[in-house]
Structures are given as structure tokens and as C-alpha cells.
N, C-alpha and C. Protein backbone atom coordinates (compact mmCIF):
# COMPACT_ATOMS: atom_id res chain seq x y z
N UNK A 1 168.56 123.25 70.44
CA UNK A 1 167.62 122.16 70.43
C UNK A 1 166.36 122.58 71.20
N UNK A 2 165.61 122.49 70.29
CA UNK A 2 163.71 123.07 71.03
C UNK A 2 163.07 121.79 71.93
N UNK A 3 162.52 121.72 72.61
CA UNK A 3 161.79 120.14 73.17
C UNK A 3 160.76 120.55 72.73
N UNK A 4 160.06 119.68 72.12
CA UNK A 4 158.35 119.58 71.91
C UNK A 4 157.81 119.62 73.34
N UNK A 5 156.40 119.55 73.49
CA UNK A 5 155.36 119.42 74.35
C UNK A 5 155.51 117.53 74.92
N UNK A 6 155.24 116.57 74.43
CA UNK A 6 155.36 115.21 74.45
C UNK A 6 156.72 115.10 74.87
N UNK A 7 157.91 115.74 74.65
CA UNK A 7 159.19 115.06 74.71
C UNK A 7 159.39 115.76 76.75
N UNK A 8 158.83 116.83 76.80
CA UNK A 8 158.36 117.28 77.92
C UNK A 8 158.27 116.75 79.05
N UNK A 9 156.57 116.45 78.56
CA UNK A 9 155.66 115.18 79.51
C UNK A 9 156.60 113.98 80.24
N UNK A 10 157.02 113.42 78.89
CA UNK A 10 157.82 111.92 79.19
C UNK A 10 158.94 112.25 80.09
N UNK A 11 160.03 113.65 79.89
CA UNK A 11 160.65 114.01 81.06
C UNK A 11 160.65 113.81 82.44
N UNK A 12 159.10 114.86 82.43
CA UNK A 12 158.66 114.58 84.07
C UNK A 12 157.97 113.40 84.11
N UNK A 13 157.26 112.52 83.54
CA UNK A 13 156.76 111.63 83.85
C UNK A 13 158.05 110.46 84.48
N UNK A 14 159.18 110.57 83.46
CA UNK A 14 160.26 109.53 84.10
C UNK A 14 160.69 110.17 85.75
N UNK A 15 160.89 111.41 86.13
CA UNK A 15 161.09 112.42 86.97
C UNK A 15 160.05 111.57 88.22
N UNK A 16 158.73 111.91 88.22
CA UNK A 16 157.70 111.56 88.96
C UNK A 16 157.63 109.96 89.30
N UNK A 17 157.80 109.43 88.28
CA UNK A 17 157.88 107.72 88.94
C UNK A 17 159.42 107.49 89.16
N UNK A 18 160.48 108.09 89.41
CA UNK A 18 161.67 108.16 89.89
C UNK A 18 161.52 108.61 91.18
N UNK A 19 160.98 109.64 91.71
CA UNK A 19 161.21 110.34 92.98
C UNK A 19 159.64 109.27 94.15
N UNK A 20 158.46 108.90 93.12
CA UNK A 20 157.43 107.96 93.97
C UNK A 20 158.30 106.86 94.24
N UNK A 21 159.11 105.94 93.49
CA UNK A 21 159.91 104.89 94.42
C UNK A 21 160.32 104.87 95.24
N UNK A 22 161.30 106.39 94.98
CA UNK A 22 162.52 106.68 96.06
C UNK A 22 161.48 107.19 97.16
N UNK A 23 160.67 107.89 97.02
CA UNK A 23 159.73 107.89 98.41
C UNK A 23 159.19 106.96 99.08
N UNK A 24 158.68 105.99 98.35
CA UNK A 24 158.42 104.90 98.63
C UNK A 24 158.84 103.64 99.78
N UNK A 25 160.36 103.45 98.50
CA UNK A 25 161.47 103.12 99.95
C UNK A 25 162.00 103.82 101.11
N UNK A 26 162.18 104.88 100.93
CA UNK A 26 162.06 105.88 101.79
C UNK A 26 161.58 105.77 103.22
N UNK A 27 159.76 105.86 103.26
CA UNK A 27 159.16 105.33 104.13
C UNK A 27 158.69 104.09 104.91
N UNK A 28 159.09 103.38 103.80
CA UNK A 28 159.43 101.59 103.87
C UNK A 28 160.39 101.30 105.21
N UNK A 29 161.60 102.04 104.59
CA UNK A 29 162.91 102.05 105.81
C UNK A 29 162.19 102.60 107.05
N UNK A 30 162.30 103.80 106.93
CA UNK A 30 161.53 104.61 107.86
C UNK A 30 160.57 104.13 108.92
N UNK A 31 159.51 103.32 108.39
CA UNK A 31 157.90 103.22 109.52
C UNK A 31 158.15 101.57 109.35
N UNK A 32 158.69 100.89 108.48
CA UNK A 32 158.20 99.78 108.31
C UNK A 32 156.96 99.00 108.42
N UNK A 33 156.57 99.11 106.94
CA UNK A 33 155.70 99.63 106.52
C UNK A 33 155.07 98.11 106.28
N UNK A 34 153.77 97.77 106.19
CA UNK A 34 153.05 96.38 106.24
C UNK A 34 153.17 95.80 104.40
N UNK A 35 153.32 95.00 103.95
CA UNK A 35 153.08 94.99 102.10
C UNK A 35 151.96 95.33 101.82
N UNK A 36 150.69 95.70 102.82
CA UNK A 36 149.42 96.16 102.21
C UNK A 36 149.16 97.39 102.04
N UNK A 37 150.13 98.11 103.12
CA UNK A 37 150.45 99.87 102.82
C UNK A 37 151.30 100.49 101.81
N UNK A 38 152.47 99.36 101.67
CA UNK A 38 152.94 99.52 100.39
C UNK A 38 152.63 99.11 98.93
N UNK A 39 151.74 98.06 98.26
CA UNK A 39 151.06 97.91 98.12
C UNK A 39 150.12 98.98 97.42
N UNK A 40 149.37 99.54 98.58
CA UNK A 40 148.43 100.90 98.60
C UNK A 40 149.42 101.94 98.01
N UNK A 41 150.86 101.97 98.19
CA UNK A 41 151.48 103.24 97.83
C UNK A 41 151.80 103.29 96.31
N UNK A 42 151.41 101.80 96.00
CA UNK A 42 152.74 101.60 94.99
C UNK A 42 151.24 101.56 93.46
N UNK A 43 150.40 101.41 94.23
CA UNK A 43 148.86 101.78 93.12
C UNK A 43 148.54 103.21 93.00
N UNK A 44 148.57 104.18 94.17
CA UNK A 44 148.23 104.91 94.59
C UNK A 44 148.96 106.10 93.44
N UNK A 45 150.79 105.39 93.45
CA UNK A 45 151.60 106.47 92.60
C UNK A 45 151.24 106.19 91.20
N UNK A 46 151.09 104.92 90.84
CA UNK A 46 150.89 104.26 89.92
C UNK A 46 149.64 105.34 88.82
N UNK A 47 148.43 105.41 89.82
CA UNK A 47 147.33 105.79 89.41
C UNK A 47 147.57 107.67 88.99
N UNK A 48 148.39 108.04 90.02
CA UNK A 48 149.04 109.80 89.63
C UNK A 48 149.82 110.15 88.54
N UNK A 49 151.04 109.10 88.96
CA UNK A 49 151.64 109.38 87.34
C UNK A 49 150.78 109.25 86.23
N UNK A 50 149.89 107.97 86.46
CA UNK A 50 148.82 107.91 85.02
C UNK A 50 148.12 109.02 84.90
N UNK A 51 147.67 109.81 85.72
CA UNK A 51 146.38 110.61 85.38
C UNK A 51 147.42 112.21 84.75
N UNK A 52 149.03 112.19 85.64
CA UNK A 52 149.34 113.22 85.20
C UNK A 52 149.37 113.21 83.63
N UNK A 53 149.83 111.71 83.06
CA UNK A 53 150.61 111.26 81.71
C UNK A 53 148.38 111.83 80.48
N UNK A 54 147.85 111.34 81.34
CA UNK A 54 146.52 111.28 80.77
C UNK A 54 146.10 112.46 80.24
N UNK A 55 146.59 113.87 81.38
CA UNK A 55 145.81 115.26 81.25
C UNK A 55 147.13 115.70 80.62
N UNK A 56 148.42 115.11 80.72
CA UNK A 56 149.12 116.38 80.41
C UNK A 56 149.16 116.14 78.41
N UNK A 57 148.21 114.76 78.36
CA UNK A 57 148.94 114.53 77.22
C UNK A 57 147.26 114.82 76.38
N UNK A 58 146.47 114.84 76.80
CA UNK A 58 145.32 115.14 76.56
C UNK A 58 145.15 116.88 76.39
N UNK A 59 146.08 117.73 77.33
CA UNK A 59 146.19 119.29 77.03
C UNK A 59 147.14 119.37 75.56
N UNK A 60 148.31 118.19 75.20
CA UNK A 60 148.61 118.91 74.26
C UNK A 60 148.28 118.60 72.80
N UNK A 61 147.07 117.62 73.03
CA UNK A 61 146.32 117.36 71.96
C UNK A 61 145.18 118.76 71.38
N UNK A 62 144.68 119.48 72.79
CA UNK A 62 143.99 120.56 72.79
C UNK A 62 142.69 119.86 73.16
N UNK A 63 142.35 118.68 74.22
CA UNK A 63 140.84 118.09 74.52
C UNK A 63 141.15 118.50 75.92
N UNK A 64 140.27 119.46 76.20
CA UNK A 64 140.58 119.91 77.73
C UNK A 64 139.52 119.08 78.53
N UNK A 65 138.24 118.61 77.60
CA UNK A 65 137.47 117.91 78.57
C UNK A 65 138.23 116.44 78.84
N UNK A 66 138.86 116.14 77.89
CA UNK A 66 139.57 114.75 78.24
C UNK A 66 140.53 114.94 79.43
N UNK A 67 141.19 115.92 79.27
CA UNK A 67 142.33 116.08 80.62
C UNK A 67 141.51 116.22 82.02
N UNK A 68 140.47 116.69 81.94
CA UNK A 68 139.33 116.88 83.18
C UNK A 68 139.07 115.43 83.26
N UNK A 69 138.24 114.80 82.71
CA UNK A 69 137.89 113.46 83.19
C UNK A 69 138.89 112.61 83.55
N UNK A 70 140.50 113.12 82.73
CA UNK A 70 141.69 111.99 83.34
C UNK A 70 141.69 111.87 84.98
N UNK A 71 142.08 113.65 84.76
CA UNK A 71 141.84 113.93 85.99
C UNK A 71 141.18 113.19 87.41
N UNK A 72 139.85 113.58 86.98
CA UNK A 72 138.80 113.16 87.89
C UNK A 72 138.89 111.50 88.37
N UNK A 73 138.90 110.80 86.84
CA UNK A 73 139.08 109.29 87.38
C UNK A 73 139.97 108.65 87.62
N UNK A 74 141.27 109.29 87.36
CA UNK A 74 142.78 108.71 87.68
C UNK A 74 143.24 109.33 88.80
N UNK A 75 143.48 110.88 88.79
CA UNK A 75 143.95 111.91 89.96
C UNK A 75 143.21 111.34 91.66
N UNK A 76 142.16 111.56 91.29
CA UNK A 76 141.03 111.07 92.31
C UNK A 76 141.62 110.25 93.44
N UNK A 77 141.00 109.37 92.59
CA UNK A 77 141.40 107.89 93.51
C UNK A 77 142.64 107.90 94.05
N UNK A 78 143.93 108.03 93.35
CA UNK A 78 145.27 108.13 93.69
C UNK A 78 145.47 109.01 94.62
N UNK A 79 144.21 110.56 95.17
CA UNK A 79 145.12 111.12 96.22
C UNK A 79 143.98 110.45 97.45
N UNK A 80 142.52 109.44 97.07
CA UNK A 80 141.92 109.20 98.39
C UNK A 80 143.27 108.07 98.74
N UNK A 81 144.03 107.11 97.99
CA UNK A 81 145.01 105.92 98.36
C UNK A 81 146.18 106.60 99.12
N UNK A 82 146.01 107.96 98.89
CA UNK A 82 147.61 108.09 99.62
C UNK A 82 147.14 108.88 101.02
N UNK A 83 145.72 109.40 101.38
CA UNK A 83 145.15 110.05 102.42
C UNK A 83 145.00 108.45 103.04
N UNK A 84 144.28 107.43 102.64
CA UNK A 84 144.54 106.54 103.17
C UNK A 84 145.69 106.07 103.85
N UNK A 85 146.77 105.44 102.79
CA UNK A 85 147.99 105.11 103.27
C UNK A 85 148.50 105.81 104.64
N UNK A 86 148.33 107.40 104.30
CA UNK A 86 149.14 108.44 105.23
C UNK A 86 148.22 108.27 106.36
N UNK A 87 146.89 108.02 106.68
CA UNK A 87 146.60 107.61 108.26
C UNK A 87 146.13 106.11 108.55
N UNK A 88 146.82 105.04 107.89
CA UNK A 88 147.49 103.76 108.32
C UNK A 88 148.72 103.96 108.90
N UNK A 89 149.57 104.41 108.25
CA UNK A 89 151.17 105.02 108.64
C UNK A 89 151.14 105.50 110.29
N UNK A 90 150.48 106.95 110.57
CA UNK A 90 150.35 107.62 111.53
C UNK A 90 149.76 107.23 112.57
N UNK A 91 148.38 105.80 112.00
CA UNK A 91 147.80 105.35 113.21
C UNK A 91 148.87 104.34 113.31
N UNK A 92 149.87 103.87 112.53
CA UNK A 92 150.56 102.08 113.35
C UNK A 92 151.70 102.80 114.49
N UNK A 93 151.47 104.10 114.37
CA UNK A 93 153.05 104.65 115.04
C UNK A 93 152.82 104.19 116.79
């Protein structure tokens, strides 16, 4: 059995929003965490998985400028929310 390119993606994409929950709660337990940091985490993964699902699915169409702009406007934002999150976290300690 061969996997396509798409049957792929959807793999890790289930993979990636499986392991952002479990991180999620994770640090929840952990720092106890405010609902506005979680919240922030839970957009933040939200916005990564999208941009991965955006470029990876945009490379196997063959539009590399589309996977760049997923990039840029999905990837982006999602790693300033988690540089955020991560020094809310470190400053409540």
C-alpha cells in the first residue's frame, strides 16, 4: 500500500493537533495556567496546524508562492502567540 502526498498531510496534521492538546493540558496542570493564556495557546496551535495544513497542501498542488504566503500569514502570528504565551507563563512564576 503506497500513501499519496494528501493522505500524508492529514496523518501529521491529526499527529500535530493530538500532541498541541496534550501539551496544552500538560502545562495547564503544570503552571496553572489563567483561561486567557490558554486561550492564547489554544489559537496560537490552532493558527500552526492551519498554516502547516495550508503550505503543506499548497506544495502538493505545486503553488509554492501559495505555501509562502500560508506561511507568512498563518505560521507568523501562531509563533508571535506562543512567544507571547511562553513569557506570560515565565513572568506569573
Amino acid at each position: 500500500m503506497i500513501f499519496s502526498g494528501i493522505e500524508l498531510l492529514f496523518f501529521a496534521l491529526g499527529v500535530l493537533t493530538t500532541l498541541s492538546i496534550v501539551a496544552i493540558v500538560h502545562y495547564n496542570k503544570k503552571y496553572k495556567l489563567s483561561w486567557k493564556i490558554v486561550g492564547l495557546l489554544l489559537v496560537s496551535a490552532f493558527l500552526a496546524v492551519f498554516a502547516v495544513a495550508w503550505s503543506g497542501s499548497s506544495l502538493i498542488e505545486g503553488e509554492n508562492q501559495a505555501a509562502g504566503v500560508g506561511g507568512l500569514f498563518f505560521g507568523f502570528p501562531a509563533f508571535i502567540g506562543f512567544f507571547i504565551a511562553r513569557k506570560r507563563i515565565l513572568n506569573s512564576k
